[in-house]
C-alpha atoms as a PDB file:
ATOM      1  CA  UNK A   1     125.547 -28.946  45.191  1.00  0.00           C
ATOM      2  CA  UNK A   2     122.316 -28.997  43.288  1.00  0.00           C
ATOM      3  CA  UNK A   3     119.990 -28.589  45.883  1.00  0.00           C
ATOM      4  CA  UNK A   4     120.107 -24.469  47.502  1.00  0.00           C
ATOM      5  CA  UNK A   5     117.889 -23.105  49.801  1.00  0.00           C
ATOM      6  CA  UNK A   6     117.408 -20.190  51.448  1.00  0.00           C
ATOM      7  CA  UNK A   7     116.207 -21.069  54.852  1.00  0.00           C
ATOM      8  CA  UNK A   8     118.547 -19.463  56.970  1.00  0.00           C
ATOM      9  CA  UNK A   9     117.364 -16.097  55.433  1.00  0.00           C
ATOM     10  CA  UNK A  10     113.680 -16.018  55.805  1.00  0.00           C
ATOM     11  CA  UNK A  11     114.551 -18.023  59.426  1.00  0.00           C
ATOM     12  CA  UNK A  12     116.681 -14.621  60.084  1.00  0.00           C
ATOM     13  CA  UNK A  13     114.100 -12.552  58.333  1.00  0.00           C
ATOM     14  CA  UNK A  14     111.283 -14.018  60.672  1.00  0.00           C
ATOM     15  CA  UNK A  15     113.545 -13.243  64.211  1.00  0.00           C
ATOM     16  CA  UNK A  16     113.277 -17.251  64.818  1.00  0.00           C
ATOM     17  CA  UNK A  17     116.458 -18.747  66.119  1.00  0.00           C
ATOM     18  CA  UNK A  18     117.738 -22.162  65.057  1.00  0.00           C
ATOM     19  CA  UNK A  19     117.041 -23.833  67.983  1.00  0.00           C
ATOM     20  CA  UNK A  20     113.085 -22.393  68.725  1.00  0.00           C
ATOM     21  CA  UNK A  21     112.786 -23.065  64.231  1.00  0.00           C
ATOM     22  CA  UNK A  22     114.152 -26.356  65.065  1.00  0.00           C
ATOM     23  CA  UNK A  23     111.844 -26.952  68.091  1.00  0.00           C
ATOM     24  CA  UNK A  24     108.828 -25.777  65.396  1.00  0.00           C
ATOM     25  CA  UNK A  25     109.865 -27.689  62.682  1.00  0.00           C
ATOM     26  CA  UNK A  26     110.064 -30.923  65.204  1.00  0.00           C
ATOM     27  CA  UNK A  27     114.170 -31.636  64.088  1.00  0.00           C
ATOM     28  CA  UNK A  28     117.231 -30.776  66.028  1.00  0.00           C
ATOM     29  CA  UNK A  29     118.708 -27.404  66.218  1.00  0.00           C
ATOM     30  CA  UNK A  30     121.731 -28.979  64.243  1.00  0.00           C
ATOM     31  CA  UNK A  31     119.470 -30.387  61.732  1.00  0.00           C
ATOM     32  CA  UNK A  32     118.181 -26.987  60.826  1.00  0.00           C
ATOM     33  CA  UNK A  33     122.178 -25.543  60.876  1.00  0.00           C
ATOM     34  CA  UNK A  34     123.329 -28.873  58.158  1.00  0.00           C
ATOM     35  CA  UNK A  35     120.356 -27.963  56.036  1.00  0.00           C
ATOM     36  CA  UNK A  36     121.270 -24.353  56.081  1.00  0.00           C
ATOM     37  CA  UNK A  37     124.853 -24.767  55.742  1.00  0.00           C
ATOM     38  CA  UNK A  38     123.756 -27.622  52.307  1.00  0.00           C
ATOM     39  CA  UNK A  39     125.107 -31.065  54.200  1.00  0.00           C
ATOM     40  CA  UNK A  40     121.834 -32.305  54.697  1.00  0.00           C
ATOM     41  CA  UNK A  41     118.611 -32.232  52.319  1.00  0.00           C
ATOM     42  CA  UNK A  42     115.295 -32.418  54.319  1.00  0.00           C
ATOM     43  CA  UNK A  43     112.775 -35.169  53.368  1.00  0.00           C
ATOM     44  CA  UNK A  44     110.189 -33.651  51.320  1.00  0.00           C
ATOM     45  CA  UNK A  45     107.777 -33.839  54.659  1.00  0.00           C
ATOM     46  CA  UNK A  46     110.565 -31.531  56.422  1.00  0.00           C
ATOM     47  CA  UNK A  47     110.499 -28.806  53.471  1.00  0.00           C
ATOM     48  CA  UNK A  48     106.837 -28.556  53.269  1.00  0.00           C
ATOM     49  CA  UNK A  49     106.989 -27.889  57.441  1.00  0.00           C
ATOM     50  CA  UNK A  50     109.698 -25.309  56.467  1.00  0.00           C
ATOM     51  CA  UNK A  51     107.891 -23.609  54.116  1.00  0.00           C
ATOM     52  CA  UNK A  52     104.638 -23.471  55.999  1.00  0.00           C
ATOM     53  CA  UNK A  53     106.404 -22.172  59.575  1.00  0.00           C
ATOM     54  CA  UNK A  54     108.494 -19.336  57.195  1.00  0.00           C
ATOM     55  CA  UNK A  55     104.858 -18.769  55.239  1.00  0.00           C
ATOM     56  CA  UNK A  56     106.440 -19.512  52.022  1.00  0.00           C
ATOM     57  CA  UNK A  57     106.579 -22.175  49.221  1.00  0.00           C
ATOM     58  CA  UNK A  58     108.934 -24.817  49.095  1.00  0.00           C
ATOM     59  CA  UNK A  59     109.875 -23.192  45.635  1.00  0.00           C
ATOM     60  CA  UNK A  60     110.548 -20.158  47.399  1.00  0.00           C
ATOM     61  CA  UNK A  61     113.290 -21.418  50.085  1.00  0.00           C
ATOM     62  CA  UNK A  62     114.279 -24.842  47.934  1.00  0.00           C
ATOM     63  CA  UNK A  63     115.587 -24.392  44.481  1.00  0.00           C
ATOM     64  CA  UNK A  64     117.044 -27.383  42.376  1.00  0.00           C
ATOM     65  CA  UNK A  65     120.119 -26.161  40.209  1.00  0.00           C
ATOM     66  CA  UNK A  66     121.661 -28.492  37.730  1.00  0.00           C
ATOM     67  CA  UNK A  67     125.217 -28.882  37.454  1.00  0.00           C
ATOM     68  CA  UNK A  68     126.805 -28.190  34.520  1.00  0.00           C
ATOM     69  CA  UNK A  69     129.416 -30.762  34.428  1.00  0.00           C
ATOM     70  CA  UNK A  70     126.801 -33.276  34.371  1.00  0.00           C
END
């Protein structure tokens, strides 16, 4: 999967549950557990939301890795 993140960590890190990060992020609490889990890649509008509400970059919890069979 080329596209990892790290949101579930600074989520955890910032004592927010899914469904109040979810609430703050204006998705669904099962939006925020698919993009943890890698099923579902936000919209770049999402990320930047993501990033703000953890205090972050988008760098910081996004990170594009290329696969090497491609």
């Amino acid at each position: 999967m080329p596209l990892q993140n790290k949101v579930k960590e600074y989520r955890t890190a910032a004592g927010i549950n899914q469904q109040e990060f979810g609430r703050l992020v204006g998705v669904s609490r099962q939006t925020i557990s698919s993009i943890e889990c890698g099923d579902y890649h936000p919209s770049v509008l999402v990320a930047l939301k993501i990033a703000k509400i953890l205090k972050t970059t988008v760098e910081d919890v996004f990170e594009y890795v290329e696969d090497e069979n491609e």
